[in-house]
Protein backbone atom coordinates (compact mmCIF):
# COMPACT_ATOMS: atom_id res chain seq x y z
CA UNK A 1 36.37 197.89 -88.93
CA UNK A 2 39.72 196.67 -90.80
CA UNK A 3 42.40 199.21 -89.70
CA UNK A 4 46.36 199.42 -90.40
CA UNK A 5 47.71 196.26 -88.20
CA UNK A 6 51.43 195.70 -87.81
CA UNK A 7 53.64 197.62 -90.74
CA UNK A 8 55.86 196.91 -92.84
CA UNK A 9 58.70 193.87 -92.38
CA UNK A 10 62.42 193.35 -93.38
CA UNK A 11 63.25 193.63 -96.56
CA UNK A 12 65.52 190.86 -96.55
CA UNK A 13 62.66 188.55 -97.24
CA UNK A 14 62.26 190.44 -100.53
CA UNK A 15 62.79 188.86 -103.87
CA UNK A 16 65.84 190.26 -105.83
CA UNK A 17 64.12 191.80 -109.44
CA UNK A 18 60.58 192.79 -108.14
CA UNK A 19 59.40 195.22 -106.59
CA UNK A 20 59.45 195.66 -103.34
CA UNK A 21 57.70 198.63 -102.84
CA UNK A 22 54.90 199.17 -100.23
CA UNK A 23 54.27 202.90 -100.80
CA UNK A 24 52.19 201.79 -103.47
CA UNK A 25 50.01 199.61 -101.41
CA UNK A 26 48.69 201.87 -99.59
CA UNK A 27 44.68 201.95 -100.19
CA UNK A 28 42.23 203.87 -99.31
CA UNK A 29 40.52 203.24 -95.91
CA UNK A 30 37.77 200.63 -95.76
CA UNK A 31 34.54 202.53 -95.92
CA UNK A 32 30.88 201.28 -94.98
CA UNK A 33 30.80 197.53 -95.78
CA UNK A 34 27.72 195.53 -97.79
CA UNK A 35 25.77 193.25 -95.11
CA UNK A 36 24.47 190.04 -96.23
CA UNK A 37 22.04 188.29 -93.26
CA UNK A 38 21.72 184.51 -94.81
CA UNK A 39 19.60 182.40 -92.79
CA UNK A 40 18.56 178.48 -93.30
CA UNK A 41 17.18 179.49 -96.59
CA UNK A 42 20.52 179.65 -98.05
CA UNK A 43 20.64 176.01 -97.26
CA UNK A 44 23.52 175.55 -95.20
CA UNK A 45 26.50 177.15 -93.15
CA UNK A 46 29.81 180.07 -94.22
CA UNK A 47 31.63 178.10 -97.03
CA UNK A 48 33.84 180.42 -98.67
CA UNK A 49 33.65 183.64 -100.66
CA UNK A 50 35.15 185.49 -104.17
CA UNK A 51 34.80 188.05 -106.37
CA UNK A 52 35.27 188.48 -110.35
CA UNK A 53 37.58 190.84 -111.61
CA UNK A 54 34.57 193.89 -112.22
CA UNK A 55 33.15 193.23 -108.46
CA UNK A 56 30.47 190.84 -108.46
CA UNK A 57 30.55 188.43 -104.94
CA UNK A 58 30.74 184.78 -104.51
CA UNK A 59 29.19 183.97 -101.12
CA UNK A 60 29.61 180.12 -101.07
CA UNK A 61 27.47 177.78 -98.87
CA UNK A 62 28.76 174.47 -97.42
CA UNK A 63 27.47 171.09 -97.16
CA UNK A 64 28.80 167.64 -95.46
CA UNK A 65 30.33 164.95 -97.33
CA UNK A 66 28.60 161.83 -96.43
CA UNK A 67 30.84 159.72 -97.29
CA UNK A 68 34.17 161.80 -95.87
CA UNK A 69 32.38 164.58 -93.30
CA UNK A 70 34.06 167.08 -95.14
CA UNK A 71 32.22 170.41 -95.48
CA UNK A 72 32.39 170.89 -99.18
CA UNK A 73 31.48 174.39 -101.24
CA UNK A 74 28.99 173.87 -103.72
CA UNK A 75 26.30 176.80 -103.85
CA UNK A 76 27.03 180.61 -104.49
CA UNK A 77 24.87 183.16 -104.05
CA UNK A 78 26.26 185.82 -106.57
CA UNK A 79 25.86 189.53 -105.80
CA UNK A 80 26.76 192.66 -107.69
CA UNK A 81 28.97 194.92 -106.91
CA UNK A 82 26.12 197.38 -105.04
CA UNK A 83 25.02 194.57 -103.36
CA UNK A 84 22.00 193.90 -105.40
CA UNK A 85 21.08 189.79 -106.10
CA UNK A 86 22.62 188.57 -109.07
CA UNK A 87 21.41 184.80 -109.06
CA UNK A 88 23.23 181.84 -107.88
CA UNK A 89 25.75 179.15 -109.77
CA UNK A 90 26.41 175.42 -108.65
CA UNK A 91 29.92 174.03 -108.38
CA UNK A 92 33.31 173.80 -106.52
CA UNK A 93 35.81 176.69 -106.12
CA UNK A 94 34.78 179.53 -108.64
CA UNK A 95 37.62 180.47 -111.12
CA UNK A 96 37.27 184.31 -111.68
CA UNK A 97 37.11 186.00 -115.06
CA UNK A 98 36.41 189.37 -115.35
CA UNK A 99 33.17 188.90 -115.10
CA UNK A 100 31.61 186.15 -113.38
CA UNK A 101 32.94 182.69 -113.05
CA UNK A 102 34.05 179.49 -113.99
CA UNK A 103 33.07 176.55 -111.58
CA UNK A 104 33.15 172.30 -111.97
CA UNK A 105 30.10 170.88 -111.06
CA UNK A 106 29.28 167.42 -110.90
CA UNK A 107 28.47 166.03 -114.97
CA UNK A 108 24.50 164.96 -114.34
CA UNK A 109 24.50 161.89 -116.54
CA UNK A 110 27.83 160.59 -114.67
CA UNK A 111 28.19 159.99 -110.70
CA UNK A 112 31.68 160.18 -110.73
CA UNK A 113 32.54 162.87 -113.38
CA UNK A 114 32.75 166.24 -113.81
CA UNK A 115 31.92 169.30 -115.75
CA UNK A 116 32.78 173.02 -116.70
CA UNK A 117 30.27 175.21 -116.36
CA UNK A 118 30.11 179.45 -116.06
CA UNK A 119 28.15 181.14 -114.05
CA UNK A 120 26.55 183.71 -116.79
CA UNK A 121 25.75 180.84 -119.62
CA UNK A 122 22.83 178.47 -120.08
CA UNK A 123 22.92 175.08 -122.13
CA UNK A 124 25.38 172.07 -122.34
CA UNK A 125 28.39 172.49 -120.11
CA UNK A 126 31.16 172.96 -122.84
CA UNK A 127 33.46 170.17 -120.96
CA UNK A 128 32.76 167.18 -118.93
CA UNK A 129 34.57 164.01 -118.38
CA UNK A 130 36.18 161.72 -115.91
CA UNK A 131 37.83 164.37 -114.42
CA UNK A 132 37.71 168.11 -115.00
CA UNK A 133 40.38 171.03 -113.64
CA UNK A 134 39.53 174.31 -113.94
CA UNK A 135 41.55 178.00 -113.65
CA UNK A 136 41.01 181.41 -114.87
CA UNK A 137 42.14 184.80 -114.83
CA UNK A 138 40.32 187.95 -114.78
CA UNK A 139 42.12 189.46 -117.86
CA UNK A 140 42.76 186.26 -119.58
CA UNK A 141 39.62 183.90 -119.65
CA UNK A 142 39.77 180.13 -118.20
CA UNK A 143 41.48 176.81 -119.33
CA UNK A 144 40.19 173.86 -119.06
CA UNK A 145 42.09 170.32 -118.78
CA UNK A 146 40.18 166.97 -118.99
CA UNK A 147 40.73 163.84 -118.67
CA UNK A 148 38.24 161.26 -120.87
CA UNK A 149 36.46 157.68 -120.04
CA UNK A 150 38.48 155.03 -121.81
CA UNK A 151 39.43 151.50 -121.66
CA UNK A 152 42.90 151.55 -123.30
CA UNK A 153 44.03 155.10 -123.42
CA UNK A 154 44.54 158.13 -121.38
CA UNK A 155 44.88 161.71 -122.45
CA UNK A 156 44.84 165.63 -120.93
CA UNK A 157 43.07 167.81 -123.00
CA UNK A 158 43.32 171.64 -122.40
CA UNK A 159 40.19 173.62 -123.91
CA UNK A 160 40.87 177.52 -123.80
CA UNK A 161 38.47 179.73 -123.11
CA UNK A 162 38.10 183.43 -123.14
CA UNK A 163 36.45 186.16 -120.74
CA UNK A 164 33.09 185.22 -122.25
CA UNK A 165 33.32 181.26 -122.10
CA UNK A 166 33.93 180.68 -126.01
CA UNK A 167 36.65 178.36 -126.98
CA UNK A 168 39.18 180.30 -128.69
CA UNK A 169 41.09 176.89 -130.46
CA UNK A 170 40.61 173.52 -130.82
CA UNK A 171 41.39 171.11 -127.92
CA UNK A 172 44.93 169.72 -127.43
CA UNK A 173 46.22 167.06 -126.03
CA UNK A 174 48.91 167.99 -123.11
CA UNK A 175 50.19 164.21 -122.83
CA UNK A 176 48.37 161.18 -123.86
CA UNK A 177 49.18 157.36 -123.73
CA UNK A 178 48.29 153.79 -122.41
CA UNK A 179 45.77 153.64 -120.18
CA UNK A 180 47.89 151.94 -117.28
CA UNK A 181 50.52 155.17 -117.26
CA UNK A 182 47.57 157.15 -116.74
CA UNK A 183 48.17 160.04 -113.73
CA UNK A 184 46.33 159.45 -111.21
CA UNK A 185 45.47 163.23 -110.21
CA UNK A 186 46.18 166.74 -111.68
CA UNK A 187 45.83 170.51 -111.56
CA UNK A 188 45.94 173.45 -113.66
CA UNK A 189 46.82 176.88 -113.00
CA UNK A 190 46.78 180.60 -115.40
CA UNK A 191 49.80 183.03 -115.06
CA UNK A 192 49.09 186.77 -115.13
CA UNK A 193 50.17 186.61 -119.24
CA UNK A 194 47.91 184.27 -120.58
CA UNK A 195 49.69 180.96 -120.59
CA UNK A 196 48.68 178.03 -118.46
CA UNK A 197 50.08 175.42 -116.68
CA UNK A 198 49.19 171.42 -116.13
CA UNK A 199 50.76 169.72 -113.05
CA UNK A 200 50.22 166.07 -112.98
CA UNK A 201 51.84 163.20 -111.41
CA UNK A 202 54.18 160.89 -112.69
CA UNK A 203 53.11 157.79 -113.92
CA UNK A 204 53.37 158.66 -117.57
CA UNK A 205 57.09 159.48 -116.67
CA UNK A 206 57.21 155.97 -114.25
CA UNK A 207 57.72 158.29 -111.29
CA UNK A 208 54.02 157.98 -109.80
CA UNK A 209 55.44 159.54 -106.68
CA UNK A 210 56.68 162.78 -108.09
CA UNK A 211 54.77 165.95 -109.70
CA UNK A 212 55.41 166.86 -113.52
CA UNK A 213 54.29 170.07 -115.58
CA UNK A 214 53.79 171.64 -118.77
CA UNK A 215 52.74 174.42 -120.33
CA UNK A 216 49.90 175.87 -121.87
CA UNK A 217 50.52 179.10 -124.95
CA UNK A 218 47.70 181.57 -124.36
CA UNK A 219 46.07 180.04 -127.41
CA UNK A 220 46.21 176.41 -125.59
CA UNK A 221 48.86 175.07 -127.83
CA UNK A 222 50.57 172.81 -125.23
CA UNK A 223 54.49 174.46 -125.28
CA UNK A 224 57.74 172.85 -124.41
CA UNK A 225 58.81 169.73 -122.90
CA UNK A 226 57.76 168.27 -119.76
CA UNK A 227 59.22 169.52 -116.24
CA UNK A 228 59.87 167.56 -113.33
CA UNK A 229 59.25 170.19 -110.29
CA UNK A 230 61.07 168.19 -107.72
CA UNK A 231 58.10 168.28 -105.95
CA UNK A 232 56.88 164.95 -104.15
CA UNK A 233 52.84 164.37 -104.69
CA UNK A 234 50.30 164.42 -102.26
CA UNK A 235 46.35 164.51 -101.71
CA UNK A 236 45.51 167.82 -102.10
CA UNK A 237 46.93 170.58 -105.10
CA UNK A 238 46.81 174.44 -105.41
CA UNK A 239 48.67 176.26 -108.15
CA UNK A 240 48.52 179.73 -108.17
CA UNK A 241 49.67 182.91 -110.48
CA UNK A 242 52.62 185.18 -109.00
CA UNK A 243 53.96 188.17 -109.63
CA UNK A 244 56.96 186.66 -112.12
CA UNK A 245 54.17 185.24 -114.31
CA UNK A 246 55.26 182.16 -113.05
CA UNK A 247 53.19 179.89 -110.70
CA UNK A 248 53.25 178.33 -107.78
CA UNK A 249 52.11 175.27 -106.36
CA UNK A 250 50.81 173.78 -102.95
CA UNK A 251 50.59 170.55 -102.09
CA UNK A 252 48.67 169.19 -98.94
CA UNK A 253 48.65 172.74 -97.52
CA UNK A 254 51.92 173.64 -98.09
CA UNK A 255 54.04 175.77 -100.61
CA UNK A 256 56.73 173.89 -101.81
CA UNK A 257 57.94 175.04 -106.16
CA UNK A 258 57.03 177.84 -108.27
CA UNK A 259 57.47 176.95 -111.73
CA UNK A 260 58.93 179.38 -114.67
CA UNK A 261 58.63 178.72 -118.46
CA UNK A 262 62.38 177.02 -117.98
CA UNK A 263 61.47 174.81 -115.59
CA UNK A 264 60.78 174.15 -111.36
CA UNK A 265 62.39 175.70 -107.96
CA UNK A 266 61.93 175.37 -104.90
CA UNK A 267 58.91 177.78 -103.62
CA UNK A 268 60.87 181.34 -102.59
CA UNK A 269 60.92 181.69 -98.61
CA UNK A 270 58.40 184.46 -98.17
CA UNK A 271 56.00 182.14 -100.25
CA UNK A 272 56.55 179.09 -98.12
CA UNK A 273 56.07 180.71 -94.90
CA UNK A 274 52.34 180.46 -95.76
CA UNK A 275 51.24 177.06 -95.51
CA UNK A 276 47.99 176.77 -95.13
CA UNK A 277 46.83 179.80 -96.39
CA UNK A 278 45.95 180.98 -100.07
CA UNK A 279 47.77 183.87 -101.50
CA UNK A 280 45.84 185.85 -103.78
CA UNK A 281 47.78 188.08 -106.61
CA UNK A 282 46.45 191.70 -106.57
CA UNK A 283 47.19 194.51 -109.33
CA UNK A 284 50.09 195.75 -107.15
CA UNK A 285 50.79 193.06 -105.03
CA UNK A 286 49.62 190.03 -103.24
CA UNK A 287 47.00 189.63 -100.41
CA UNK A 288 47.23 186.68 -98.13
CA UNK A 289 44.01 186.01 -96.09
CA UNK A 290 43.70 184.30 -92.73
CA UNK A 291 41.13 181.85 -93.60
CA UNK A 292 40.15 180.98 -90.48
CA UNK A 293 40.94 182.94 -87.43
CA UNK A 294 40.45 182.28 -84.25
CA UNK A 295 37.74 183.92 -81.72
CA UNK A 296 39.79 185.97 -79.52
CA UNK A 297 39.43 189.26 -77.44
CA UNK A 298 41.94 192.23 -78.56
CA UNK A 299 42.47 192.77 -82.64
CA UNK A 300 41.92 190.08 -84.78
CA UNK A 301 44.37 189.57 -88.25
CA UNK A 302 42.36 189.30 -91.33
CA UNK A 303 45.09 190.01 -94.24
CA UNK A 304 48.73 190.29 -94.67
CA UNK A 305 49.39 192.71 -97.67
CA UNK A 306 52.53 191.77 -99.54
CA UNK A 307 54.52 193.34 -102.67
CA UNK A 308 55.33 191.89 -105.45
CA UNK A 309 58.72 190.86 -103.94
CA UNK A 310 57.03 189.04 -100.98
CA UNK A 311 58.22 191.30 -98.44
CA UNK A 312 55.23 192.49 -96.09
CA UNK A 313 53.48 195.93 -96.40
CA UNK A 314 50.99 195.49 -93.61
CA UNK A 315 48.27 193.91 -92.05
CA UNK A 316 44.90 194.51 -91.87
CA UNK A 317 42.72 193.45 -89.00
CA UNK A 318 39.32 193.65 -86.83
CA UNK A 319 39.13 194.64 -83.20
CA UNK A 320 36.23 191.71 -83.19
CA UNK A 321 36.36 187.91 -83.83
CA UNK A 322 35.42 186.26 -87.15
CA UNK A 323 35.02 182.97 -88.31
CA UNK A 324 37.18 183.37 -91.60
CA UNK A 325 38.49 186.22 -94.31
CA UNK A 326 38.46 185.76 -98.23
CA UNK A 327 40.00 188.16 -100.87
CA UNK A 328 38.71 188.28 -104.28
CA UNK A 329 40.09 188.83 -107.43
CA UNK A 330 39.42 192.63 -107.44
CA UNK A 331 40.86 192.90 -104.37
CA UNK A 332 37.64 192.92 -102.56
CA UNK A 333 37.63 191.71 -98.47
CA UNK A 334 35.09 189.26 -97.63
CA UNK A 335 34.22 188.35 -94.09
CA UNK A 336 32.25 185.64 -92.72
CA UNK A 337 30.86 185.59 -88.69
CA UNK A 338 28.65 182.28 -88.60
CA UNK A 339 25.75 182.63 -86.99
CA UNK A 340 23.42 180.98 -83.98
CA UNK A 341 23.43 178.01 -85.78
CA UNK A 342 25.85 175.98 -88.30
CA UNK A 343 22.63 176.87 -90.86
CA UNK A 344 23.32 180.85 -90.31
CA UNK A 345 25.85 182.99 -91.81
CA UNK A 346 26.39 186.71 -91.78
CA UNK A 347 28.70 188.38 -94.49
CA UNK A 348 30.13 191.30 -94.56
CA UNK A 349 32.69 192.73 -97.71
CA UNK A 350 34.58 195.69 -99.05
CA UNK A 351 34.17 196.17 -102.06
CA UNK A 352 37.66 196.02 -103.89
CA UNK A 353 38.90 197.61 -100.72
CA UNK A 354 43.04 195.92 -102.15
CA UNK A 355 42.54 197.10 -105.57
């Protein structure tokens, strides 16, 4: 059972302007958890796991790329906050609303594109294109950014949705032009206000190796110039929402900016002393799970709690190995054990246990 871990750390690792506060972090203790038993019928082995902003679970399966032999997230077996089945929803990485989720899926009439789709509507999926970014926020719906098929131009559209999956506004363009300055990979993160934010690399600025940015308005009304973040590009990118309603960004595992409304920093120390692992922002601070820990005798870490300065509060961990720990957007604690096989998984969560 999750228990108290190692307390709080210096202060000097703190953030001047936020709080650092960990008096108010202190939750309630764990409780009984909700068992899940999934077997070969859920199709494959632990992928990941979420939760929306009211509750609900994400338990993802994996699958092998065949191409890469990458074990890639695409099935989730939803679950309400009792425990009770609430269907399941196809696609990569769920983007939590406040209730249910917005995932990208593959687009069915196109190999290579992809598509928006939530987890609580039927019909069309209201985007799909080339390529599709998704992220959402579970008090301030989802964006959307797209890029289109097309032989001579290139343009990022953001589509703004709210809690329910209705547009709110008309598309808008975030940069457009020739098809040759196209980027060739982006991302798109929601702060804790509203407004969004498109990172993309440089080739529309002739600086292909570099990351640029701009913002989204809470209506999706592209705002502001475009920001150079300093930031070299890489493979892999992760923005996320902090505390500062500002966001940060990861690339290839590692934290390296957080960008405000006036433009890019470097990532604050406290942030990029996790590489390699997600940070999650909470009501009243920020939990930062250990995705995948390793199978030891003697108490295990699951989660660092932090406050909204960075500083840590505490950690929480299990007197019993696990194969890796997920925080959802309610603060709910999500653990996954394997099972005999690579087709087995056992679950085990907390509902809102960081809240």
């Amino acid at each position: 059972m999750p228990d108290g871990g190692a307390g709080p750390g210096p202060l000097d690792e703190a953030e001047p302007g936020l709080s650092s506060d960990c008096a108010v972090l202190a939750f309630a203790g764990p409780g009984v958890p909700l068992v899940v038993e999934e077997s070969a019928g859920m199709g494959f082995g632990c992928g990941s796991a979420t939760s929306d902003g009211s509750g609900m679970v994400a338990l993802g399966s994996v699958s092998t790329n065949g191409s890469t032999g990458r074990l890639m997230a695409s099935t989730w077996r939803l679950l309400s906050p009792d425990g009770s089945p609430a269907g399941f929803a196809r696609g990569d990485a769920p983007a939590a609303l406040l209730h249910g989720f917005a995932l990208l899926d593959q687009w069915e009439n196109v190999s290579a594109g992809r598509a928006l789709r939530f987890s609580f509507t039927e019909g069309p999926n209201p985007v799909q294109n080339l390529s599709v970014a998704v992220a959402g926020d579970p008090q301030g719906g989802a964006i959307a950014i797209e890029e289109p098929f097309n032989v001579e131009q290139y343009w990022l559209t953001a589509h703004r949705f709210d809690g329910a999956g209705r547009q709110i506004a008309p598309p808008a363009d975030v940069i457009e032009g020739p098809l040759a300055e196209h980027p060739r990979s982006f991302a798109v993160g929601m702060a804790r206000d509203g407004w969004s934010l498109a990172v993309f690399t440089g080739e529309p600025q002739s600086d292909g190796a570099m990351l640029y940015a701009r913002w989204i308005d809470p209506q999706g009304t592209p705002s502001g110039p475009v920001l150079p973040t300093g930031v070299p590009a890489g493979t892999t990118l992760l923005l996320r929402q902090l505390a500062d309603r500002s966001i940060a960004v990861r690339v290839d595992g590692k934290w390296v900016a957080r960008v405000r409304r006036s433009g890019a920093e470097r990532a604050p120390a406290w942030l990029a002393a996790q590489d390699g692992r997600d940070v999650i922002l909470l009501e009243r601070g920020y939990a930062v799970p250990f995705t995948y820990a390793a199978d030891h005798s003697g108490c295990t870490p699951a989660v660092e709690i932090r406050a909204p300065a960075g500083n840590l509060c505490g950690r929480y961990a299990l007197a019993e190995p696990f194969q890796r720990a997920d925080v959802g957007a309610d603060g709910t604690l999500i653990l996954a054990y394997g099972g005999s096989t690579f087709w087995s998984c056992r679950r085990r969560w907390w509902s809102a246990l960081f809240r």
